[in-house]
C-alpha atoms as a PDB file:
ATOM      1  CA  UNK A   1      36.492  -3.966   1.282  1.00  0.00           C
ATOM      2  CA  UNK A   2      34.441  -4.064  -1.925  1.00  0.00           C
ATOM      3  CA  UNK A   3      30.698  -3.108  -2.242  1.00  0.00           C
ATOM      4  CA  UNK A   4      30.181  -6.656  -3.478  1.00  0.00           C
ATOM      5  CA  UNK A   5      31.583  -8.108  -0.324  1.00  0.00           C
ATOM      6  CA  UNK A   6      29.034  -6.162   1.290  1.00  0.00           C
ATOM      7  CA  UNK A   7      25.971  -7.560  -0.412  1.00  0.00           C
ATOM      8  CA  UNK A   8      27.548 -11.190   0.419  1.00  0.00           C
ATOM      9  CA  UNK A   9      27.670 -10.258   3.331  1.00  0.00           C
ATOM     10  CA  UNK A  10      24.376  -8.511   4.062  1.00  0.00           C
ATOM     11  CA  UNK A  11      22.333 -11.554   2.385  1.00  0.00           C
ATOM     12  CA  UNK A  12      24.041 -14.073   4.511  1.00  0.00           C
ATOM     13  CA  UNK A  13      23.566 -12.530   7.780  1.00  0.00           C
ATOM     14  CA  UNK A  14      19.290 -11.978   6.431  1.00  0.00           C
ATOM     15  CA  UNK A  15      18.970 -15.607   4.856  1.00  0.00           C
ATOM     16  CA  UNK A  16      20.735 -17.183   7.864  1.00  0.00           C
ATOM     17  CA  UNK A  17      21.976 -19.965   5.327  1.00  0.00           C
ATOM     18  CA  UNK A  18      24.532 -20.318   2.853  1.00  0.00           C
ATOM     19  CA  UNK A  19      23.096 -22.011   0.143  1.00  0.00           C
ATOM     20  CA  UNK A  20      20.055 -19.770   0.420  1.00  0.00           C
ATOM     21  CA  UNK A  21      21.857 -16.821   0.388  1.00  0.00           C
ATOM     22  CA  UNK A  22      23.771 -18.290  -2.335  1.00  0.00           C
ATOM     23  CA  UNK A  23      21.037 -18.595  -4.273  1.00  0.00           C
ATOM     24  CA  UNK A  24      20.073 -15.000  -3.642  1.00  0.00           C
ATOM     25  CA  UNK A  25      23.289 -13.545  -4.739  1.00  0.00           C
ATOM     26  CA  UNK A  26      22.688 -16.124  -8.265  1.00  0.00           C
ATOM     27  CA  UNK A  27      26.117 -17.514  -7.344  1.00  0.00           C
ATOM     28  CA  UNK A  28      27.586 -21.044  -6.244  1.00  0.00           C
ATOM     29  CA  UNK A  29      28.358 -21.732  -2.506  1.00  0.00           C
ATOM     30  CA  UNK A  30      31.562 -21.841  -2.487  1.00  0.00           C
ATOM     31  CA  UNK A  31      32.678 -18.308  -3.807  1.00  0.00           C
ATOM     32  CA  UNK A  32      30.686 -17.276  -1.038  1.00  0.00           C
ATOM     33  CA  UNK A  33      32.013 -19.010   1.731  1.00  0.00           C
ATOM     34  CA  UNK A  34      35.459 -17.817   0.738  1.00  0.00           C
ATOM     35  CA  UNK A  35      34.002 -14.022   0.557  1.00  0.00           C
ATOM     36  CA  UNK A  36      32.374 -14.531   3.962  1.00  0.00           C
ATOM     37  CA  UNK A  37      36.068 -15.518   5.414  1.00  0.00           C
ATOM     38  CA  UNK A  38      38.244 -13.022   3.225  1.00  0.00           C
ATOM     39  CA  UNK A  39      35.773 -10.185   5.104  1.00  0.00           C
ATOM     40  CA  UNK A  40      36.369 -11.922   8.983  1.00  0.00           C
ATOM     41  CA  UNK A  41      39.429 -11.842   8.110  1.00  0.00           C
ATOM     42  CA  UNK A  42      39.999  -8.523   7.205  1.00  0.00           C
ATOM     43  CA  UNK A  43      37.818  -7.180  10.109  1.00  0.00           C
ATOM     44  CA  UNK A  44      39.649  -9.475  12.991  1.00  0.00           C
ATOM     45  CA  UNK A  45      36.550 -11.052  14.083  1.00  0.00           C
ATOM     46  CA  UNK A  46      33.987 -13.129  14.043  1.00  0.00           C
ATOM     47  CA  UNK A  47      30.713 -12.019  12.098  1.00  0.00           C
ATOM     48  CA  UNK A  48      28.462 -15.826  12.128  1.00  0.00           C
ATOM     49  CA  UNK A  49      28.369 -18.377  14.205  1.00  0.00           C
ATOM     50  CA  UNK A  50      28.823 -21.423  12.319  1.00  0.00           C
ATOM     51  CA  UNK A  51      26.998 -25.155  12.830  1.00  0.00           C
ATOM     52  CA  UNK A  52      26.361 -28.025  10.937  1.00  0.00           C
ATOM     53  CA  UNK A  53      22.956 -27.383  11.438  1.00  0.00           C
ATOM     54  CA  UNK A  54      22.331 -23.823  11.784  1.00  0.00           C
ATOM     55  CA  UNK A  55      24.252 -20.367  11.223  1.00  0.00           C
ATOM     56  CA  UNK A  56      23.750 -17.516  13.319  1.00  0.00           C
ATOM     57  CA  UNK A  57      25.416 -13.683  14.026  1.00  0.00           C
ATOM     58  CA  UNK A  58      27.676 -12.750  16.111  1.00  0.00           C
ATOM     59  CA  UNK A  59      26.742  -9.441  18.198  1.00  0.00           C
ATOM     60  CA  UNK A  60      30.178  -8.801  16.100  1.00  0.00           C
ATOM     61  CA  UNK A  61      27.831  -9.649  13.238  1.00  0.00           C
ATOM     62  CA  UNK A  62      24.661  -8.160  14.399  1.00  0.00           C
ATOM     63  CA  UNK A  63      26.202  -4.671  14.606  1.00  0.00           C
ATOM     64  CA  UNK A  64      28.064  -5.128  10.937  1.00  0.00           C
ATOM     65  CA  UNK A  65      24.815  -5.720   9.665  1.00  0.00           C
ATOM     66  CA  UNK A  66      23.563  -2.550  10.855  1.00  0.00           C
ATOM     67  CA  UNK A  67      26.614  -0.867   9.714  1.00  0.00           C
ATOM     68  CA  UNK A  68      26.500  -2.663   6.563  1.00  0.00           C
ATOM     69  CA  UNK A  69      23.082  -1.537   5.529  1.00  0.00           C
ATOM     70  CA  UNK A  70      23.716   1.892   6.079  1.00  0.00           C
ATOM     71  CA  UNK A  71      27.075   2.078   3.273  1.00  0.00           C
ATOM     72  CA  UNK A  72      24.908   0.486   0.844  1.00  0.00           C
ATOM     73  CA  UNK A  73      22.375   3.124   0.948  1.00  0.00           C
ATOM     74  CA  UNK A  74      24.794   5.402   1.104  1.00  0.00           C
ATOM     75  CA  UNK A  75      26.246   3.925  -2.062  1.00  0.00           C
ATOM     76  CA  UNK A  76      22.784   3.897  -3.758  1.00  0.00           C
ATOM     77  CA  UNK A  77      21.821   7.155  -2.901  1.00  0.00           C
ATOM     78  CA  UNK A  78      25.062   7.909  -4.226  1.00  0.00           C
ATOM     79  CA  UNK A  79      24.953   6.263  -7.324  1.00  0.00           C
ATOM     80  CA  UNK A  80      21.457   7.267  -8.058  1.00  0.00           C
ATOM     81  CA  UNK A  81      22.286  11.077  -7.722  1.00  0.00           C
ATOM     82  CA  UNK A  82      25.264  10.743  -9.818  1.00  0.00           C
ATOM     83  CA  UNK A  83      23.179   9.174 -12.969  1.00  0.00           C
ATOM     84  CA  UNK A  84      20.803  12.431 -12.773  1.00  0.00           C
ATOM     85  CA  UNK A  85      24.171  14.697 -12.753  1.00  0.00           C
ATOM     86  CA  UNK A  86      25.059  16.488 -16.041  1.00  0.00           C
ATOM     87  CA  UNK A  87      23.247  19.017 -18.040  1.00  0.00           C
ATOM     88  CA  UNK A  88      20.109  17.063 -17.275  1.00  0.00           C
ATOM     89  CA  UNK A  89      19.967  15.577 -21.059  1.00  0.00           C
ATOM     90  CA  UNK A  90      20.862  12.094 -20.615  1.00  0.00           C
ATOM     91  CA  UNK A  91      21.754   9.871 -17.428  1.00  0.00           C
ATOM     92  CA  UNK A  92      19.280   7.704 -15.432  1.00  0.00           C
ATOM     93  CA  UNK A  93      15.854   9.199 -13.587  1.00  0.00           C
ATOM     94  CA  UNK A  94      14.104   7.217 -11.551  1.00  0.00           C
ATOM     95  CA  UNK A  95      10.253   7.999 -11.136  1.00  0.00           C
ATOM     96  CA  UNK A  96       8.209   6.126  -8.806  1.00  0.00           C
ATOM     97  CA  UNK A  97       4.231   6.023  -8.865  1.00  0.00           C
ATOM     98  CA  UNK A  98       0.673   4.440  -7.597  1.00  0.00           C
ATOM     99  CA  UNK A  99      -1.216   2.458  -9.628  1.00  0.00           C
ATOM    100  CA  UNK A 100      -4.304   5.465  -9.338  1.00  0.00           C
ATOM    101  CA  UNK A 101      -2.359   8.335 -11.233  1.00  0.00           C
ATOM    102  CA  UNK A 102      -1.996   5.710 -14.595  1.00  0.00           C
ATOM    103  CA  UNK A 103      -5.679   7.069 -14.923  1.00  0.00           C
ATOM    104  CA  UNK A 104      -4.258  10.491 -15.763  1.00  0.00           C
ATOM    105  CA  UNK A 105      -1.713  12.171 -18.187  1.00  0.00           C
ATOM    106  CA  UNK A 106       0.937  10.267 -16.587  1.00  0.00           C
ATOM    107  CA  UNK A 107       1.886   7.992 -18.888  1.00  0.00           C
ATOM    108  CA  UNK A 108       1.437  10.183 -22.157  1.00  0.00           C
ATOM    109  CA  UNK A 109       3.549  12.933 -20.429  1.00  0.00           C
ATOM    110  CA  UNK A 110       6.371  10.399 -18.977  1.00  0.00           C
ATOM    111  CA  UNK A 111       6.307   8.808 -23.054  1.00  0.00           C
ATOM    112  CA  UNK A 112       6.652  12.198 -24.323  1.00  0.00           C
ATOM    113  CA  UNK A 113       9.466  13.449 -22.184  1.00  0.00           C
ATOM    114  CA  UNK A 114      11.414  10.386 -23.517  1.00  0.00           C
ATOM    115  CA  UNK A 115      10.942  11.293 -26.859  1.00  0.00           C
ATOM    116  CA  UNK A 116      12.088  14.814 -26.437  1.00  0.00           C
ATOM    117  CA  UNK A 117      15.023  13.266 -24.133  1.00  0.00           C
ATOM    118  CA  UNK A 118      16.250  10.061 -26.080  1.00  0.00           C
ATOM    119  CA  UNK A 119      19.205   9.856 -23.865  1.00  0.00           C
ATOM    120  CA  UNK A 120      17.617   9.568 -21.124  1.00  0.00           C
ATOM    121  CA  UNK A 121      17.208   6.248 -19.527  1.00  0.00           C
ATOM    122  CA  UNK A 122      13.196   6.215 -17.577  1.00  0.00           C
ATOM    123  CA  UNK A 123      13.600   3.793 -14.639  1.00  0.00           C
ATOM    124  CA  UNK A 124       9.797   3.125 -13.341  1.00  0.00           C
ATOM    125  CA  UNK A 125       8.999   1.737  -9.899  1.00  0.00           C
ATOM    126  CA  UNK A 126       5.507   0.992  -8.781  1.00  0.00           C
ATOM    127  CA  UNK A 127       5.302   1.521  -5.061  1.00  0.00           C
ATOM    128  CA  UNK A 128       3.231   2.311  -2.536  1.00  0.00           C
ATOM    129  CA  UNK A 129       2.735   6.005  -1.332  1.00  0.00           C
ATOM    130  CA  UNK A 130       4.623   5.249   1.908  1.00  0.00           C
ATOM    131  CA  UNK A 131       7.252   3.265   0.170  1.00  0.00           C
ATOM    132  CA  UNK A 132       7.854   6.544  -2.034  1.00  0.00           C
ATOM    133  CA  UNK A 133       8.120   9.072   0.683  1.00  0.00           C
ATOM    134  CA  UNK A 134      10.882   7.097   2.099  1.00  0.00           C
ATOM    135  CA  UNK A 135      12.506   6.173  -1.019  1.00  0.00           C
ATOM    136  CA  UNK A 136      12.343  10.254  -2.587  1.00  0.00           C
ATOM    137  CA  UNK A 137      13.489  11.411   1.405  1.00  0.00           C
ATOM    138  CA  UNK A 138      16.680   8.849   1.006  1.00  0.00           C
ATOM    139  CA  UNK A 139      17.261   9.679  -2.303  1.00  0.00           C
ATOM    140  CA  UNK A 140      16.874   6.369  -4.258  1.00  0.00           C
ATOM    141  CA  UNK A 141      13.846   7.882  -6.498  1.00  0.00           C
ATOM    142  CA  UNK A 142      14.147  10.938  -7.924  1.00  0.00           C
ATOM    143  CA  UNK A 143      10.388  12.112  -8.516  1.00  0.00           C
ATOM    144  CA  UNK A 144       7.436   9.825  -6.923  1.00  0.00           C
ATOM    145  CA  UNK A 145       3.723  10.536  -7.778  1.00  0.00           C
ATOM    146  CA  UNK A 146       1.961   9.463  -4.080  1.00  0.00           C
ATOM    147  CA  UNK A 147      -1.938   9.668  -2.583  1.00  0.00           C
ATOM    148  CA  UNK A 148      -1.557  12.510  -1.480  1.00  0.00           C
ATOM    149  CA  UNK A 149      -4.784  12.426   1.287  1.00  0.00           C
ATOM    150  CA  UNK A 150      -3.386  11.456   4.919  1.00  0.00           C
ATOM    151  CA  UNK A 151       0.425  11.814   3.890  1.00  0.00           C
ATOM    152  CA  UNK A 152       3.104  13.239   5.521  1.00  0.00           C
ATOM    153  CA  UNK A 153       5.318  15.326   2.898  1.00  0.00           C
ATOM    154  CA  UNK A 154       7.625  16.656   5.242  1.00  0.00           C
ATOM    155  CA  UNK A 155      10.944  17.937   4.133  1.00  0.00           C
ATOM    156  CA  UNK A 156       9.717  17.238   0.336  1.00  0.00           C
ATOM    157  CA  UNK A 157       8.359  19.848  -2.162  1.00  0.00           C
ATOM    158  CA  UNK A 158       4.924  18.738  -3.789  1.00  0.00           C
ATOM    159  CA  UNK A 159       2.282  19.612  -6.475  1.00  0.00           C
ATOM    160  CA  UNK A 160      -1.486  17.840  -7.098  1.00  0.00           C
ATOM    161  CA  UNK A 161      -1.492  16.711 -10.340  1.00  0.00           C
ATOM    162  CA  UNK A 162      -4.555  14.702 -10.067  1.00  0.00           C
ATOM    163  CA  UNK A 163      -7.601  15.224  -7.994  1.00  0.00           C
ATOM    164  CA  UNK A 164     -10.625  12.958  -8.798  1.00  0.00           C
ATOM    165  CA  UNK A 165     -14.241  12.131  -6.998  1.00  0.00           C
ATOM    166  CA  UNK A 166     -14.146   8.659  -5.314  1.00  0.00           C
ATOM    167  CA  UNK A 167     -16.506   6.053  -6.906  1.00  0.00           C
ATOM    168  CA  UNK A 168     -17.572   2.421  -5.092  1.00  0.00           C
ATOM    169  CA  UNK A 169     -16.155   0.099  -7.849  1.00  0.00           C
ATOM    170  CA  UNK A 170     -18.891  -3.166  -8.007  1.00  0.00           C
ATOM    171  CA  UNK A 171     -19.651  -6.133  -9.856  1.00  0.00           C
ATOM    172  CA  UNK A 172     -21.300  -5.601 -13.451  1.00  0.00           C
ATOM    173  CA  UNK A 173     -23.490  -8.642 -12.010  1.00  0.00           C
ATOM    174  CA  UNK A 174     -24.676  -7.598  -8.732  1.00  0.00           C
ATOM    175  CA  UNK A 175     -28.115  -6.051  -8.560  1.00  0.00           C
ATOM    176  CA  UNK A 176     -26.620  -2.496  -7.167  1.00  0.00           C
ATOM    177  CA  UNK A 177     -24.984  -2.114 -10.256  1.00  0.00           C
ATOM    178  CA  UNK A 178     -28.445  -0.682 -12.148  1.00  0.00           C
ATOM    179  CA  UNK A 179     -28.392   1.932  -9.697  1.00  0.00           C
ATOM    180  CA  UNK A 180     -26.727   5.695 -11.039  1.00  0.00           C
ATOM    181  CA  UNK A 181     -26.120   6.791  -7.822  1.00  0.00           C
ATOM    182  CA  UNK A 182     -25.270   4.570  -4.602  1.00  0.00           C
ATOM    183  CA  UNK A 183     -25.449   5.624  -0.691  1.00  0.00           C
ATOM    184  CA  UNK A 184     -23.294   3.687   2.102  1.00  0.00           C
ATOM    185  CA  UNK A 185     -27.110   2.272   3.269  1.00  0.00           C
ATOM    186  CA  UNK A 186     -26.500   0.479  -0.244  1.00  0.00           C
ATOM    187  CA  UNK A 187     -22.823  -0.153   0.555  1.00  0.00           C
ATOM    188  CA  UNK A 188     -22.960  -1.838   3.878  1.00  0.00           C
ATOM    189  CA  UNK A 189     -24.611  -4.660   2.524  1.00  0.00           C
ATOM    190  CA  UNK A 190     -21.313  -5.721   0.627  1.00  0.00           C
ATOM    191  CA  UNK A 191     -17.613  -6.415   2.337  1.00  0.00           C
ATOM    192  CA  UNK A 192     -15.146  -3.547   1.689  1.00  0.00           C
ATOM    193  CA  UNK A 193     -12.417  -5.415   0.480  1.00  0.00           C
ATOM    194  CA  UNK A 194      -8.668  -3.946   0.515  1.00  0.00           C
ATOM    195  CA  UNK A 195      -4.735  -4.507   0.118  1.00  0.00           C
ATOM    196  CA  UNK A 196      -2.753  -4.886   2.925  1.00  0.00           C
ATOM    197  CA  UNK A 197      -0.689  -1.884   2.521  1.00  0.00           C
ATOM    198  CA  UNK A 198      -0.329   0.642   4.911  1.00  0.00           C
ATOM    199  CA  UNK A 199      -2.072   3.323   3.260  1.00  0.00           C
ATOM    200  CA  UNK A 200      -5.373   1.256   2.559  1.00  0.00           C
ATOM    201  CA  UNK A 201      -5.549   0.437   6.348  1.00  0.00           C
ATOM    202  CA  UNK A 202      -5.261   4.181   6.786  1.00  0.00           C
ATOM    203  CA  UNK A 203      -8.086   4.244   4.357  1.00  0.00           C
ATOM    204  CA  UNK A 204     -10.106   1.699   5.928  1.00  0.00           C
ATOM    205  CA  UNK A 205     -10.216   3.956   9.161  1.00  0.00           C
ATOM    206  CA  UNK A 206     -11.516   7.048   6.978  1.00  0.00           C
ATOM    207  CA  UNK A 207     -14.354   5.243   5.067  1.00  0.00           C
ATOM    208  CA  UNK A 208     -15.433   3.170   8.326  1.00  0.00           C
ATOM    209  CA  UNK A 209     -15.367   6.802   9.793  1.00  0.00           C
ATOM    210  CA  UNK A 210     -18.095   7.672   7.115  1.00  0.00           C
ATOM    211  CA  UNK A 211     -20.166   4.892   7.698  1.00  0.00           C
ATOM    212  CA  UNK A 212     -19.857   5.286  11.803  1.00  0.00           C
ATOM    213  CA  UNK A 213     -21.564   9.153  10.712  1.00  0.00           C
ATOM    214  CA  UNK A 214     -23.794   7.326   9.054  1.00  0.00           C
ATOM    215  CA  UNK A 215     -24.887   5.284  11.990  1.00  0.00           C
ATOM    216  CA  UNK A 216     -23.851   1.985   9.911  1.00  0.00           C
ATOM    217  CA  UNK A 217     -20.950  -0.395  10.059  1.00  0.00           C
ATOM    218  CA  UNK A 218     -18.616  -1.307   7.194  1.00  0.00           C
ATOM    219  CA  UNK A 219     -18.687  -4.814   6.556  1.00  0.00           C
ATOM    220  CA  UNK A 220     -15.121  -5.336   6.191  1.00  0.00           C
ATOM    221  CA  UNK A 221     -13.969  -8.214   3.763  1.00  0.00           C
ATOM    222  CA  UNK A 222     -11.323 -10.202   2.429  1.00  0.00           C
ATOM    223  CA  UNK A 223      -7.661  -8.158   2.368  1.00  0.00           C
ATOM    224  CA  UNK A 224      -5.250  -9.142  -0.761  1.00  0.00           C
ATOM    225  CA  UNK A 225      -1.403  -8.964  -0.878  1.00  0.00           C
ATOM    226  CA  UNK A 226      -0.851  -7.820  -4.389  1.00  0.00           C
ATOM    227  CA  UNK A 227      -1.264  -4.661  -5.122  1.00  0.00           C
ATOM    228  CA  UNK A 228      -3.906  -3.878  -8.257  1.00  0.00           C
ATOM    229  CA  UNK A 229      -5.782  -7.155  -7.512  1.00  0.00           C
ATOM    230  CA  UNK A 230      -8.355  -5.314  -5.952  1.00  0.00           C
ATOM    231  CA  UNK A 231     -10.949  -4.544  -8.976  1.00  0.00           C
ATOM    232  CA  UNK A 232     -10.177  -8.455  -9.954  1.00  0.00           C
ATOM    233  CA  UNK A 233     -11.763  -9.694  -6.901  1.00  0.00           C
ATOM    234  CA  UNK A 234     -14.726  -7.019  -7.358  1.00  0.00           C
ATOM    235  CA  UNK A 235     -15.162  -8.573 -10.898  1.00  0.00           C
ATOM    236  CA  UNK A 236     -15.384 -12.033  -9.332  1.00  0.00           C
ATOM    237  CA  UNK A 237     -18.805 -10.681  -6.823  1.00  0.00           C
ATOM    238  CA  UNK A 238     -16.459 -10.770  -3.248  1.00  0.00           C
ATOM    239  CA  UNK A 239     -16.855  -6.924  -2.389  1.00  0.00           C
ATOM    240  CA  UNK A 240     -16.811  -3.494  -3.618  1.00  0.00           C
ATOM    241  CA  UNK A 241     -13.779  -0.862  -2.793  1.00  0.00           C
ATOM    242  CA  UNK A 242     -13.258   2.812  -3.583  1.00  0.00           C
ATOM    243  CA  UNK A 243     -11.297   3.620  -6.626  1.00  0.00           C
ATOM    244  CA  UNK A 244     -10.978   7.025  -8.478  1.00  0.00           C
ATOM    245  CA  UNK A 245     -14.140   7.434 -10.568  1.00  0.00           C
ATOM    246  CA  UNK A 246     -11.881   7.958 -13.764  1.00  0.00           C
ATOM    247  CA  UNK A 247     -10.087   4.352 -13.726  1.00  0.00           C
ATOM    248  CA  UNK A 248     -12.902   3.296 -16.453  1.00  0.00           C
ATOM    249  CA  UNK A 249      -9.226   2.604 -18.638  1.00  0.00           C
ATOM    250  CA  UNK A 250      -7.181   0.755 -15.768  1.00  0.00           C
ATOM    251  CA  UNK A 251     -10.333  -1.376 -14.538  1.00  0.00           C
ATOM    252  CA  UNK A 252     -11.017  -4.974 -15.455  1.00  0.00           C
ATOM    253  CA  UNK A 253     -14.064  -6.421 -17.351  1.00  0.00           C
ATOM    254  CA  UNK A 254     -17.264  -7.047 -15.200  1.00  0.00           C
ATOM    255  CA  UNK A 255     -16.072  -3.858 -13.004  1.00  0.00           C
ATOM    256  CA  UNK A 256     -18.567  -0.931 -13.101  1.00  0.00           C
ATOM    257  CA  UNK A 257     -18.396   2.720 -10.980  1.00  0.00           C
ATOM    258  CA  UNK A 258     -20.500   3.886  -9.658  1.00  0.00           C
ATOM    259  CA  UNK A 259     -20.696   7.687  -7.495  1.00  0.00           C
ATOM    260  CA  UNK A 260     -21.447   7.176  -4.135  1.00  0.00           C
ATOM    261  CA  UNK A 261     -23.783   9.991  -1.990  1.00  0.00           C
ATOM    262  CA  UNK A 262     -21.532  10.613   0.734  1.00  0.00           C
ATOM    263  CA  UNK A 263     -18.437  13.399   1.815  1.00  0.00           C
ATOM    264  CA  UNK A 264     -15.541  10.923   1.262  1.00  0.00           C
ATOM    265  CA  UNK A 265     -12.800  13.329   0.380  1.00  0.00           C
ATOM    266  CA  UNK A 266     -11.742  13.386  -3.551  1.00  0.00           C
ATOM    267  CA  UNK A 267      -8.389  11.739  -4.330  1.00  0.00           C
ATOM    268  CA  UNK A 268      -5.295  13.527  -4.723  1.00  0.00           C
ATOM    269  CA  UNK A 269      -2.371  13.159  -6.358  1.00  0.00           C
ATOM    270  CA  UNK A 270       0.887  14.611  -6.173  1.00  0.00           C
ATOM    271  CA  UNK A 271       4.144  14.676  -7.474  1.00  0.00           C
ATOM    272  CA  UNK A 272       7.031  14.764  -5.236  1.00  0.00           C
ATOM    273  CA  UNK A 273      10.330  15.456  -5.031  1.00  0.00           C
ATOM    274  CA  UNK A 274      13.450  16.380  -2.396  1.00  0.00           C
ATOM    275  CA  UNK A 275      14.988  20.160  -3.050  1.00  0.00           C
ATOM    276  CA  UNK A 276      17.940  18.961  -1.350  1.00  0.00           C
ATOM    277  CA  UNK A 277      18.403  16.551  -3.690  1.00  0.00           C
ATOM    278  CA  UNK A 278      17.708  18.672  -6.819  1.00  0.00           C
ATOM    279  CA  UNK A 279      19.826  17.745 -10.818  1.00  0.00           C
ATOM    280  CA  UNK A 280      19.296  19.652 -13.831  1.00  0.00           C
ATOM    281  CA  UNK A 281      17.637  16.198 -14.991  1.00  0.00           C
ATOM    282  CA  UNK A 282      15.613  16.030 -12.198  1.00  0.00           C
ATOM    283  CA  UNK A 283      14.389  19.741 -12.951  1.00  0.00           C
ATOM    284  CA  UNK A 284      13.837  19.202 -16.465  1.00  0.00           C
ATOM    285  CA  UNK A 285      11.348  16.614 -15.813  1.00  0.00           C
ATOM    286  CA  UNK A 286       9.651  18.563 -12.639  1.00  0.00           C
ATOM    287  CA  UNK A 287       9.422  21.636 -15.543  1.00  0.00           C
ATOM    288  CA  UNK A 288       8.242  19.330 -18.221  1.00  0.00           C
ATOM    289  CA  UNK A 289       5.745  17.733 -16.128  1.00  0.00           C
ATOM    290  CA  UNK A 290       4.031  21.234 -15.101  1.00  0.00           C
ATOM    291  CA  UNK A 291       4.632  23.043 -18.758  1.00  0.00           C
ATOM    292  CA  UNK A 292       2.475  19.898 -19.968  1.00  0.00           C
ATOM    293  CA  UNK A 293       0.191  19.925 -17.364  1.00  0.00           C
ATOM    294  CA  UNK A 294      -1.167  23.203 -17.855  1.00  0.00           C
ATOM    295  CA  UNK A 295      -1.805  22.684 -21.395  1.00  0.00           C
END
């Protein structure tokens, strides 16, 4: 059975439907159809449940699926290793980060271990901190750079490459914004507003932690899908959030930061990475990293 049959078969059994899936796999129906019944048949069962108006798994199906999920990984974790194999001069690295660390060295350090390794090819993923820990733990990403405050690193190596103060990011328009210095008495009178990613709900929790000490309650506001949208809807006047005060480069128009008297803990960032998992590409970037970090 090929890896490709696999994906077939994997996005029928999630979509449920075979045009949808087809349209998943950017293929026509019918190839499909025949890939779906070349596997059954191979296998000696059953794996949907077919209709005119609906399809549905078999508990055949159900535990293929499960099966099925865990040789693609496999396969990926595979294939991703491989590409960092070598002397650790060329292949494929894949680096995942948060949106916060593009406020530091980051990206002049990623652009100039590129130009001192031409050969190799940079794959970038913006994810969230608990999409990373998974992702570096499995294998899939090579290095991550993750919020480090309230995350579990277990079983992974790490080093803070960023720490910053927190600052309440505001509208340029709103009255609070002539003020150098603002306290959470200031703050409660504006929603918090947040993604709905698991780490800002874990952040939520801290700063309505700080208010609570405070003896005042965090007006909690509007929560956004995509990530980085945040500082947009602070520009438009719907809420304030915490963002690391030295984002004055990443930050919208009509955003200004202000410090904020309280004990919120300073951001952290760290780089990760597995030492069971450990290339000479993968070490020439974790060296690179900390040669030009200390310079």
């Amino acid at each position: 059975m090929k890896i490709r049959q696999l994906r077939y078969f994997e996005a029928l059994a999630e979509e449920l439907h075979f045009g949808k899936a087809a349209e998943r796999l950017h293929i026509q129906q019918p190839p499909l159809t025949r890939q779906i019944q070349q596997i059954e048949k191979d296998l000696g069962v059953l794996l949907f449940k077919r209709t005119n108006r609906k399809v549905e798994l078999t508990e055949e199906g159900k535990y293929f699926l499960v099966e099925t999920k865990k040789m693609l990984a496999i396969m990926a974790r595979a294939k991703t290793t491989l590409q960092a194999m070598g002397n650790g001069t060329s292949g494929k690295l894949h680096v995942s980060f948060v949106y916060l660390v593009l406020s530091s060295r980051f990206p002049d350090i990623v652009g100039e271990f590129m130009i001192k390794y031409p050969q190799v090819e940079m794959l970038m993923h913006d994810e969230t901190s608990v999409e990373q820990l998974e992702a570096v733990r499995e294998g899939t990403r090579h290095v991550g750079f993750i919020t480090l405050n309230i995350m579990d690193t277990k079983g992974l190596s790490h080093m803070v490459v960023q720490r910053t103060n927190p600052c309440a990011a505001i509208s340029a328009n709103h009255p609070l914004a002539q003020k150098e210095i603002l306290t959470l008495a200031d703050l409660a009178q504006i929603p918090y507003i947040c993604s709905q990613e698991s780490y800002c709900k874990m952040r939520v929790a801290e700063v309505r932690e700080q208010f609570h000490k405070a003896g005042l309650e965090l007006k909690l506001g509007m929560q956004y899908r995509r990530k980085h949208t945040g500082t947009v809807f602070v520009a438009a006047g719907m809420g304030w959030t915490f963002i690391n005060c030295d984002s004055h480069n990443i930050i919208p128009d009509g955003v200004v930061l202000k410090p904020v008297d309280c004990d919120y803990a300073p951001f952290e960032v760290a780089m990760i990475w597995n030492p069971d998992r450990m290339t000479p590409l993968v070490n020439n970037f974790l060296e690179f990293y900390k040669d030009r970090l200390g310079k």
